[in-house]
C-alpha atoms as a PDB file:
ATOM      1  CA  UNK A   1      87.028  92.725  87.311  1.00  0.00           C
ATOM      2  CA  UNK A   2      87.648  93.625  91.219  1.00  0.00           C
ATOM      3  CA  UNK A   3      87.779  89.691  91.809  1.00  0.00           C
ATOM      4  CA  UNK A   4      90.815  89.420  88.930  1.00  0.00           C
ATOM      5  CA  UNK A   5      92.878  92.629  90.521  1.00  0.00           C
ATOM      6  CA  UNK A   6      92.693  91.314  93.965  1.00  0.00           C
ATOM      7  CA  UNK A   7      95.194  88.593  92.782  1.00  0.00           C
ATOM      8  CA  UNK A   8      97.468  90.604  90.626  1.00  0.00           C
ATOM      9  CA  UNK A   9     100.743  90.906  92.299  1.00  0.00           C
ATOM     10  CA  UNK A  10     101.417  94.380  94.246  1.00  0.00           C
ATOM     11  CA  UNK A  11     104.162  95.564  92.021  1.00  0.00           C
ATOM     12  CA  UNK A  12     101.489  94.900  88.524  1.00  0.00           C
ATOM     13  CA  UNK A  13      98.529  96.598  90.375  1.00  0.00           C
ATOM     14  CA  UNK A  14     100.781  99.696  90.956  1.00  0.00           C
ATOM     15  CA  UNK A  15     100.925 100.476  87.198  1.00  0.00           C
ATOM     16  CA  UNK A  16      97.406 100.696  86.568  1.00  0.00           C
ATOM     17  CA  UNK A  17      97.068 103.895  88.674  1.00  0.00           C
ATOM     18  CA  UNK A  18      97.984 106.110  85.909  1.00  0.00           C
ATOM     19  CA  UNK A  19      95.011 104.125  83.335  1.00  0.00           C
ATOM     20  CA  UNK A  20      92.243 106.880  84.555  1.00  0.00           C
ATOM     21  CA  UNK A  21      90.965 108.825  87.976  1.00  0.00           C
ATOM     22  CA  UNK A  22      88.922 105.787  88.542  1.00  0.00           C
ATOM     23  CA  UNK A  23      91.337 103.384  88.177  1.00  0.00           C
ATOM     24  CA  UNK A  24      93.404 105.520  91.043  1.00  0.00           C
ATOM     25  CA  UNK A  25      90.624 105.769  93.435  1.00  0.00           C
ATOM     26  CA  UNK A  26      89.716 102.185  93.205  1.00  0.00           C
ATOM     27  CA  UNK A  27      93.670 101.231  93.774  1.00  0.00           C
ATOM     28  CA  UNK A  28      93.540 103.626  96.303  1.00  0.00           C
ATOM     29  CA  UNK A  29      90.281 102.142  98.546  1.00  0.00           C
ATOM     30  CA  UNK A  30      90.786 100.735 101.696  1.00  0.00           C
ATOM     31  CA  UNK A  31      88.183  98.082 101.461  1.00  0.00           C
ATOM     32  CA  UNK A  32      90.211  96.714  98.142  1.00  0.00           C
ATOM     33  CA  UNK A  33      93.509  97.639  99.748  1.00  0.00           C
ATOM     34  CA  UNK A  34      92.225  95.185 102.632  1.00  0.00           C
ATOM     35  CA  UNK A  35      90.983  92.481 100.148  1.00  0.00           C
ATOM     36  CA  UNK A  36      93.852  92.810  97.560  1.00  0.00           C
ATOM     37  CA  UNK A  37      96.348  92.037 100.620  1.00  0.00           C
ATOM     38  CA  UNK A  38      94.539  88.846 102.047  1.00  0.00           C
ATOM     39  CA  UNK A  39      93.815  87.154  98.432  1.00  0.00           C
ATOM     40  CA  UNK A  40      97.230  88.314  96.385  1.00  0.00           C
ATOM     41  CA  UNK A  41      99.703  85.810  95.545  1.00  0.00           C
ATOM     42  CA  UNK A  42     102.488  85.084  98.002  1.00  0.00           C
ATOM     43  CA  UNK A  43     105.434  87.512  97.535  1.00  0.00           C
ATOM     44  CA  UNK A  44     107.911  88.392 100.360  1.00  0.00           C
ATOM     45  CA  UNK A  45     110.326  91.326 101.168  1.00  0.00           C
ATOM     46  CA  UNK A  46     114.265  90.497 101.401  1.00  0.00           C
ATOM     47  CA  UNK A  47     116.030  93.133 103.848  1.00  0.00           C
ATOM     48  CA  UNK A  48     119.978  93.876 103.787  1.00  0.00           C
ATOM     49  CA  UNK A  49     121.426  96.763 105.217  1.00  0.00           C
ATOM     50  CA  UNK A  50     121.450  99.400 102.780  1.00  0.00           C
ATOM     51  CA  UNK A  51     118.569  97.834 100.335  1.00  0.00           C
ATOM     52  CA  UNK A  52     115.000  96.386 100.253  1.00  0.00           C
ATOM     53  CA  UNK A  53     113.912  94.140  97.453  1.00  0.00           C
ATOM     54  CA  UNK A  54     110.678  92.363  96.194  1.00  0.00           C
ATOM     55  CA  UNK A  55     110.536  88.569  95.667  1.00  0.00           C
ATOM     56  CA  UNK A  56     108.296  86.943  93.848  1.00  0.00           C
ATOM     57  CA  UNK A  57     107.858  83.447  93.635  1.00  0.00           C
ATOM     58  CA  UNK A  58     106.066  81.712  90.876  1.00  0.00           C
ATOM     59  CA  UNK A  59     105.289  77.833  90.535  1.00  0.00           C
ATOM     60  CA  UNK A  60     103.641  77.493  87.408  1.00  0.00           C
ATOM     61  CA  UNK A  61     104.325  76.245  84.554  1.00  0.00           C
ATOM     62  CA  UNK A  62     107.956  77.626  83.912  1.00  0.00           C
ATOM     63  CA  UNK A  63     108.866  78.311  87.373  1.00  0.00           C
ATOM     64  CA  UNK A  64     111.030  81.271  88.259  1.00  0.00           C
ATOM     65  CA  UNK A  65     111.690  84.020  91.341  1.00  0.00           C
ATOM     66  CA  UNK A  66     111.386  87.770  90.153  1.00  0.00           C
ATOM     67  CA  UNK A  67     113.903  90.009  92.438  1.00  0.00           C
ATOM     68  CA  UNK A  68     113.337  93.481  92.568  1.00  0.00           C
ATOM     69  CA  UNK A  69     115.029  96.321  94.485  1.00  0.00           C
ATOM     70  CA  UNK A  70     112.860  98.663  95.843  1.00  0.00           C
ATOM     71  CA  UNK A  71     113.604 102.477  96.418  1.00  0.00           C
ATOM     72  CA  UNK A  72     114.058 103.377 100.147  1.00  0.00           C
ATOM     73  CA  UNK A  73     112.749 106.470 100.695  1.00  0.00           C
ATOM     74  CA  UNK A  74     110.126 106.245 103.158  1.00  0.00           C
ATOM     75  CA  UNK A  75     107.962 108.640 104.455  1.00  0.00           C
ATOM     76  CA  UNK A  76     108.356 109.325 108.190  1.00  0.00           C
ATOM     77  CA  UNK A  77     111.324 107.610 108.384  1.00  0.00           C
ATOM     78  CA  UNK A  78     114.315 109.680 108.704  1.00  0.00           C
ATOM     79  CA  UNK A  79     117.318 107.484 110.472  1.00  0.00           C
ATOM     80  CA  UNK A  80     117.456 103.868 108.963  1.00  0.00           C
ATOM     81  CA  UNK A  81     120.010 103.182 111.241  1.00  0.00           C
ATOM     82  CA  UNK A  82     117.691 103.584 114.629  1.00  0.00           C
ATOM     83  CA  UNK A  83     115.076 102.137 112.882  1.00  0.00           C
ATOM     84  CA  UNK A  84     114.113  98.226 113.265  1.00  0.00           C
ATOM     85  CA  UNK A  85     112.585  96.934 110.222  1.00  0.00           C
ATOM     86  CA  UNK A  86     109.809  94.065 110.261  1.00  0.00           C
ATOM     87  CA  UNK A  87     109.033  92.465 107.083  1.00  0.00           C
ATOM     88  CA  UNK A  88     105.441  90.945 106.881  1.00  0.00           C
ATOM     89  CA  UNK A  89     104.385  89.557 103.744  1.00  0.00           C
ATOM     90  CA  UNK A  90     104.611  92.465 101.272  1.00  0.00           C
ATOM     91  CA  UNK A  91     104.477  94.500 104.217  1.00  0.00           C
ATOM     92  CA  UNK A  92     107.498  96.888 105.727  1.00  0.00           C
ATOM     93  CA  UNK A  93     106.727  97.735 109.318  1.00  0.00           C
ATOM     94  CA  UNK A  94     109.372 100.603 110.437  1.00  0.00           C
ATOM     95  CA  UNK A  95     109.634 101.437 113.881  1.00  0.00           C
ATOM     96  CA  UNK A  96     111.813 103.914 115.294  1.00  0.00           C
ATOM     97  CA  UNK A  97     113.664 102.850 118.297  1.00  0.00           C
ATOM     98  CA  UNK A  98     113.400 106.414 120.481  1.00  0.00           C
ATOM     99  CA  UNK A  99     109.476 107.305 119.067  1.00  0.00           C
ATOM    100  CA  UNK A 100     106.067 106.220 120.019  1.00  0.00           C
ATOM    101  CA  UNK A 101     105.291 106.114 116.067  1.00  0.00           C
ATOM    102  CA  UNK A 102     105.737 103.629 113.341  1.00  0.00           C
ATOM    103  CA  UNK A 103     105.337 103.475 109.900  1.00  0.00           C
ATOM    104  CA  UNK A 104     103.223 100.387 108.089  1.00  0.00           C
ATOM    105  CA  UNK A 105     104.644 100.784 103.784  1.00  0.00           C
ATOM    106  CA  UNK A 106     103.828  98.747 101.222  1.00  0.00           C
ATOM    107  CA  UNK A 107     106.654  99.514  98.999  1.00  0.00           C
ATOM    108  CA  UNK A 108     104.701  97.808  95.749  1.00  0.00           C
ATOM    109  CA  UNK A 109     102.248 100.197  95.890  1.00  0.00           C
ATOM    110  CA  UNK A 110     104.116 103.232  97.662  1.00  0.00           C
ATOM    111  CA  UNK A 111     101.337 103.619 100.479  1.00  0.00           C
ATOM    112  CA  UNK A 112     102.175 104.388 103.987  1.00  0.00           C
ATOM    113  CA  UNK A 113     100.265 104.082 107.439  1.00  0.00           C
ATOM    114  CA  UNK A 114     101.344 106.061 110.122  1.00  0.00           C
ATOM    115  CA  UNK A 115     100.289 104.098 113.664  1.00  0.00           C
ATOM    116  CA  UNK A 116     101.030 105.966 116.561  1.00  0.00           C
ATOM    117  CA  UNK A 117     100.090 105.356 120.370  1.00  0.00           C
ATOM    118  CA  UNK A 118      99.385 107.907 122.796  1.00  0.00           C
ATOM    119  CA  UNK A 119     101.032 105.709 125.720  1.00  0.00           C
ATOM    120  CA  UNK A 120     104.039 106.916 127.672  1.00  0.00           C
ATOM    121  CA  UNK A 121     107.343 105.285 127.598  1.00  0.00           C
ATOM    122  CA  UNK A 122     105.843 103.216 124.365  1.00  0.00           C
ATOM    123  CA  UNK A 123     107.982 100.796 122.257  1.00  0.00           C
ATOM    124  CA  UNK A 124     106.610  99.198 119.077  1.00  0.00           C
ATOM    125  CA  UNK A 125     107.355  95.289 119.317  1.00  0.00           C
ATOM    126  CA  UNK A 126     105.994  94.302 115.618  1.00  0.00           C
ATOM    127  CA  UNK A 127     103.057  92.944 112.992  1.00  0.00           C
ATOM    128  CA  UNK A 128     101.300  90.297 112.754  1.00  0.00           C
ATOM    129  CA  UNK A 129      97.858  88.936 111.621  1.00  0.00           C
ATOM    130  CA  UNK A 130      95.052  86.510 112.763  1.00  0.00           C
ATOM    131  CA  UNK A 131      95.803  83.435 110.598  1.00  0.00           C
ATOM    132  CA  UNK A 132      92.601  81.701 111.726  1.00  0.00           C
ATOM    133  CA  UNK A 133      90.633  84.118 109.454  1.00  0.00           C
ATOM    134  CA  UNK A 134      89.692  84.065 105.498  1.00  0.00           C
ATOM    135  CA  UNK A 135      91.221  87.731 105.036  1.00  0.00           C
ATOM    136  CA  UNK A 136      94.472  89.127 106.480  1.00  0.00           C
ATOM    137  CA  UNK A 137      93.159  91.445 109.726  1.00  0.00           C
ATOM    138  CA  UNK A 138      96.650  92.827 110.107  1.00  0.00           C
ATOM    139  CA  UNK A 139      97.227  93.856 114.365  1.00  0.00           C
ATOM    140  CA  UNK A 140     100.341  96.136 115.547  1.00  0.00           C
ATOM    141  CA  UNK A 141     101.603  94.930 118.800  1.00  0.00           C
ATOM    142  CA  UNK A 142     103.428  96.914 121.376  1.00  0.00           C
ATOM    143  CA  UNK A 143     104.336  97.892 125.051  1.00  0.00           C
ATOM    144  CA  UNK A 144     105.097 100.154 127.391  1.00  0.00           C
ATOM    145  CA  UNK A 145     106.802 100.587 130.577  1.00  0.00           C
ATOM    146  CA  UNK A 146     105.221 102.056 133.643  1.00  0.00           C
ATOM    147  CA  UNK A 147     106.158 102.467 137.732  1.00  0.00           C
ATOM    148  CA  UNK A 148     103.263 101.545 140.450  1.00  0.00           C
ATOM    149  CA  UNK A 149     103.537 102.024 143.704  1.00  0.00           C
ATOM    150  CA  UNK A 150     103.396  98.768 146.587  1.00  0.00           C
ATOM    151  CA  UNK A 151     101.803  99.633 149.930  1.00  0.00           C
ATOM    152  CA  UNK A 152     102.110 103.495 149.478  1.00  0.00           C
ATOM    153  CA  UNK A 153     106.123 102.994 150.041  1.00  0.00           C
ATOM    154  CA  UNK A 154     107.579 100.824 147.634  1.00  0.00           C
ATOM    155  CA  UNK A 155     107.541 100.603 143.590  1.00  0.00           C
ATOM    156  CA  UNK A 156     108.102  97.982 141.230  1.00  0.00           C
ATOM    157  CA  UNK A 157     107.640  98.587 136.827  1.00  0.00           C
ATOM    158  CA  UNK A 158     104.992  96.952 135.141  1.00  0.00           C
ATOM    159  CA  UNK A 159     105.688  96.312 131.283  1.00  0.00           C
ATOM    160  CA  UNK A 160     101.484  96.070 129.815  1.00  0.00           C
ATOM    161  CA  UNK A 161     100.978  95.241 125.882  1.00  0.00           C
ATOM    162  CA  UNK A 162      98.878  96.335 123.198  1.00  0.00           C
ATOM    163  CA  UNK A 163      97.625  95.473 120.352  1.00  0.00           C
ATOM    164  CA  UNK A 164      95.844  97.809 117.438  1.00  0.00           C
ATOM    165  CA  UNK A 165      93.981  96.236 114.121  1.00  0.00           C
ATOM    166  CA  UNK A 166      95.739  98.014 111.308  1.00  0.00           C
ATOM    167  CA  UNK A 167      92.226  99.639 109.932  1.00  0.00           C
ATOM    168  CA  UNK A 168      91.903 101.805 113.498  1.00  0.00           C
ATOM    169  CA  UNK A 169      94.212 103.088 115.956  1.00  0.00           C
ATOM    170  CA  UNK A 170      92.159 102.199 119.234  1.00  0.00           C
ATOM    171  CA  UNK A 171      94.875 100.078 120.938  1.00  0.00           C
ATOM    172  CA  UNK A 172      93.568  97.374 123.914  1.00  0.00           C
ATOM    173  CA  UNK A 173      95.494  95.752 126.513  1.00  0.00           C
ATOM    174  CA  UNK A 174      96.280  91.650 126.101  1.00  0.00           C
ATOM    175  CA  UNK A 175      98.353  91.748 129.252  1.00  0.00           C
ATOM    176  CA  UNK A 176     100.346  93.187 131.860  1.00  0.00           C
ATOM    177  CA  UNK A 177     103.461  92.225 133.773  1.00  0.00           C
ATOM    178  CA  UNK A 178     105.663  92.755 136.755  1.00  0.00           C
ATOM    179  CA  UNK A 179     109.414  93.366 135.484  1.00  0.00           C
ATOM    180  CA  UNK A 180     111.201  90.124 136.600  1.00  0.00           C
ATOM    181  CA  UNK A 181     108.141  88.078 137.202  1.00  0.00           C
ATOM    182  CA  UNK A 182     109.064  85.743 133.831  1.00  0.00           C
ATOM    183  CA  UNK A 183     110.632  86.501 130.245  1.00  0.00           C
ATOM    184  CA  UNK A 184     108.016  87.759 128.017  1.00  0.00           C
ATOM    185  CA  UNK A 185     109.810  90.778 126.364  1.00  0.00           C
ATOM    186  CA  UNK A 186     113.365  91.532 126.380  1.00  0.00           C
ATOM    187  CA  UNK A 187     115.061  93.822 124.098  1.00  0.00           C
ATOM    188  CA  UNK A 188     115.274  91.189 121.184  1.00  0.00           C
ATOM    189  CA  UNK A 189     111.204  91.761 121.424  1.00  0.00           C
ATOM    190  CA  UNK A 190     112.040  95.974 119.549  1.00  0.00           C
ATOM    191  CA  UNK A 191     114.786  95.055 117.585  1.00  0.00           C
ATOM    192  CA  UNK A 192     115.281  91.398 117.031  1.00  0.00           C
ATOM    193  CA  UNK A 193     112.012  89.554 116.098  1.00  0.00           C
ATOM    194  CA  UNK A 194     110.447  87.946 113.024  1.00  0.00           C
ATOM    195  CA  UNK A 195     106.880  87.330 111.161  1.00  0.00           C
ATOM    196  CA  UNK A 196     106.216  84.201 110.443  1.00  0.00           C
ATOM    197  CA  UNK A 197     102.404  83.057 109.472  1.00  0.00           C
ATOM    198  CA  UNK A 198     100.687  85.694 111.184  1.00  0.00           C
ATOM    199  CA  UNK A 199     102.493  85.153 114.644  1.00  0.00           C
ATOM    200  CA  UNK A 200     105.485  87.514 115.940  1.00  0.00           C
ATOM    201  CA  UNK A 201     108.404  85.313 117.628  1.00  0.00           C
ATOM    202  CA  UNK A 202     111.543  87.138 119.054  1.00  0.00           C
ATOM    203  CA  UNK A 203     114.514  85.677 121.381  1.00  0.00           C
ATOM    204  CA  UNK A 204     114.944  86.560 125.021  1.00  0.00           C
ATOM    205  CA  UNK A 205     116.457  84.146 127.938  1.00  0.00           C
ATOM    206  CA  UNK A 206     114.775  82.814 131.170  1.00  0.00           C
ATOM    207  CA  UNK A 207     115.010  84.516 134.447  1.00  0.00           C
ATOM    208  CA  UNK A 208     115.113  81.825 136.577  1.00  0.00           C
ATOM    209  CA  UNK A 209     117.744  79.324 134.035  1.00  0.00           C
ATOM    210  CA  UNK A 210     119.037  81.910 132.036  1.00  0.00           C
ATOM    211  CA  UNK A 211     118.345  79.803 129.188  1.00  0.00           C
ATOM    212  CA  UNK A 212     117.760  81.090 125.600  1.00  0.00           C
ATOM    213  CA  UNK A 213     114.224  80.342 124.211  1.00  0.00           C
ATOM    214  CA  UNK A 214     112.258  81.761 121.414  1.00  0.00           C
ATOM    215  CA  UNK A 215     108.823  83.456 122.653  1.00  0.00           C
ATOM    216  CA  UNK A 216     105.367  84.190 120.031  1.00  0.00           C
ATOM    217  CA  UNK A 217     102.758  86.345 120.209  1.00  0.00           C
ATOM    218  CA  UNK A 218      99.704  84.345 118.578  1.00  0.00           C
ATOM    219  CA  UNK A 219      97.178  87.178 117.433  1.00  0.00           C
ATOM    220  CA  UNK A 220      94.731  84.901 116.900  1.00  0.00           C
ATOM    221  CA  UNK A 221      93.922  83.915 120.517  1.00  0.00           C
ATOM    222  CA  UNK A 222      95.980  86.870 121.467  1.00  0.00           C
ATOM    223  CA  UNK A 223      98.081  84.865 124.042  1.00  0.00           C
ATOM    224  CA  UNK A 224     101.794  84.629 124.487  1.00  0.00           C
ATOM    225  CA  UNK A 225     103.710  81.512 124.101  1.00  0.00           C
ATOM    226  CA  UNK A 226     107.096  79.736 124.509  1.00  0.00           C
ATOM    227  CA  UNK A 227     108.141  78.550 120.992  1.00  0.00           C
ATOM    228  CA  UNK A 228     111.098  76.744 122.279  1.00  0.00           C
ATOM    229  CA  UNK A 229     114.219  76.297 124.626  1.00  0.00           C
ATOM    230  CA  UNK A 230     117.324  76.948 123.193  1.00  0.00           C
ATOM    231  CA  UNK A 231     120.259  74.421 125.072  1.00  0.00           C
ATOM    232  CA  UNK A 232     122.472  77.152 125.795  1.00  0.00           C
ATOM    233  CA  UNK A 233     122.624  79.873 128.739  1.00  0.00           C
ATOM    234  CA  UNK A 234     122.965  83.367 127.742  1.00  0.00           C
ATOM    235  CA  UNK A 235     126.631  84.687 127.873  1.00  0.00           C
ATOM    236  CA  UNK A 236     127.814  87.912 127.178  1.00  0.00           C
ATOM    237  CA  UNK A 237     129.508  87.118 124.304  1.00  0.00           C
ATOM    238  CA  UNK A 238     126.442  86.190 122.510  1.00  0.00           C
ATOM    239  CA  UNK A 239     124.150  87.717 119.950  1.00  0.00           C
ATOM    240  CA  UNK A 240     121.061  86.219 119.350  1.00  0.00           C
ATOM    241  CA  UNK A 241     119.726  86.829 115.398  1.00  0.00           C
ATOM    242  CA  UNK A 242     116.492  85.596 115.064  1.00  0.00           C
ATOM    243  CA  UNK A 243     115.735  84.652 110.922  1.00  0.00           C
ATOM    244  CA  UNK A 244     112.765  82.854 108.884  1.00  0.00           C
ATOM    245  CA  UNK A 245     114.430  79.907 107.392  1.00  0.00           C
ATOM    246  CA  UNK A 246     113.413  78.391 103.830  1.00  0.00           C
ATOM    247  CA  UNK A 247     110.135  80.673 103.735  1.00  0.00           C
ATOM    248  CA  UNK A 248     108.103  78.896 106.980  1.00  0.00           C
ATOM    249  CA  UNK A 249     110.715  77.689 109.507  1.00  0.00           C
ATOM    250  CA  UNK A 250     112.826  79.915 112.105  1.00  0.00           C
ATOM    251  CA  UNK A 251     116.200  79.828 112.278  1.00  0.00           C
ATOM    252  CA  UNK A 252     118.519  81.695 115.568  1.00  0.00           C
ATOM    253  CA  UNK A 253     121.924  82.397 115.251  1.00  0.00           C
ATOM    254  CA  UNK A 254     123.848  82.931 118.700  1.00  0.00           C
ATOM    255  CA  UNK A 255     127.697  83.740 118.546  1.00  0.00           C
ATOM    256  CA  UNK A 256     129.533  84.741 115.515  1.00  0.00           C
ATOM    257  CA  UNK A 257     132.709  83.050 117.102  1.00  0.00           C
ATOM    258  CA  UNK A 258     131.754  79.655 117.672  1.00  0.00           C
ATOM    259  CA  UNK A 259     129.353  79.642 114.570  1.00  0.00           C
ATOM    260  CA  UNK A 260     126.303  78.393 116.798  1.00  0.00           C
ATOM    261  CA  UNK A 261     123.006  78.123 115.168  1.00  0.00           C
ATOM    262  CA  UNK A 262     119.539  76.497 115.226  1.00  0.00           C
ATOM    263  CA  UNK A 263     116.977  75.478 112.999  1.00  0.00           C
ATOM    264  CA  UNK A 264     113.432  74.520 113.488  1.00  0.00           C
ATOM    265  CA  UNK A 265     110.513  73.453 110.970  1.00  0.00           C
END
């Protein structure tokens, strides 16, 4: 029976809580939460500003896309408006921009996780998962911002990130960084970045050329990457929107004036 509800879509599986108290429990177990997530069919969450909804895809016989708005009222999260929202599958990871907490909610089944990190001057950057496994292992990736001092005289800031599977809350260090040294981060890596396949990708531009390019986070080898360079130089009258594109490709947007976009996939 467990091997039958692990592919029922989250929205179905929600409805059988009510059947008895073991029903509920069993809906409610992390172990099947965990399995039920890396075996159910496909569906993906479609953001606007004011409303979340549910899309499902089917491809069977009579094929057809099931839209379904979602009620927004989170736990934890009080201010949508400072919040950056991360879709991830039929995941909703909400970060608040001025808080070292975040939320993980699964609006299908109305579960939260609260992740929180007990690092100083901490900014959540996003979700992703290790695509090179059988099962989802969903991580939480963030960083925080710290001063050192040089020769007992001088100081310079040191951005390190983290990473935290979503089962625990033990977060490790993948990597630290002296402010300036290249471009991983940016402030398109809090408020301005995307999950596609299990990898995060956000926009920030090159130190040294001041080109655009589009930087991942693969949490599979847990290494940091350069996606792609975008043929433009930043300008101040430019803001970078970072989308998926048909489901599996990425698409940036730069300036709403001259209507500049890219597309890749």
């Amino acid at each position: 029976m467990e091997e039958i509800l692990y592919r029922v879509p989250s929205l179905s599986l929600s409805r059988f809580k009510t059947v008895s108290k073991e029903w509920n429990t069993l809906l409610n177990d992390k172990t099947f939460i965990k399995k039920h997530l890396a075996l159910v069919r496909p569906q993906f969450l479609l953001w606007t500003n004011s409303k979340v909804y549910s899309v499902d895809v089917s491809l069977n016989d009579n094929p057809n896309i099931e839209l379904r708005e979602l009620p927004l009222d989170i736990p934890y999260v009080i201010d949508h408006r400072t919040t950056n929202f991360l879709p991830c599958n039929d995941l909703l990871f909400c970060a608040s921009w001025w808080s070292n907490k975040a939320v993980v909610w699964n609006p299908s089944l109305r579960q939260t996780r609260l992740i929180k990190s007990g690092e100083e001057h901490f900014r959540f950057g996003g979700i992703g998962y290790d695509s090179g496994r059988p099962g989802k292992g969903y991580h939480i990736f963030g960083h925080s911002h710290s001063r050192l001092s040089v020769n007992g005289n001088t100081s310079k800031f040191i951005k390190r990130f983290y990473i935290t599977k979503f089962e625990s809350n033990a977060w490790k260090c993948i990597d630290d960084v002296s402010l300036g040294e290249n471009s991983i981060g940016g402030d398109s890596l809090d408020n301005n970045n995307v999950s596609l396949n299990g990898n995060l990708y956000w926009t920030t531009n090159s130190y040294d050329t001041d080109e655009y390019l589009i930087q991942s986070f693969d949490f599979s080898k847990e290494i940091f990457k350069i996606f792609c360079v975008l043929p433009r130089k930043k300008d101040s009258s430019d803001i970078p929107v970072l989308s998926v594109f048909r489901g599996d490709r990425l698409s940036v947007f730069i300036n709403l004036k001259e209507q500049i976009t890219w597309r890749f996939g």
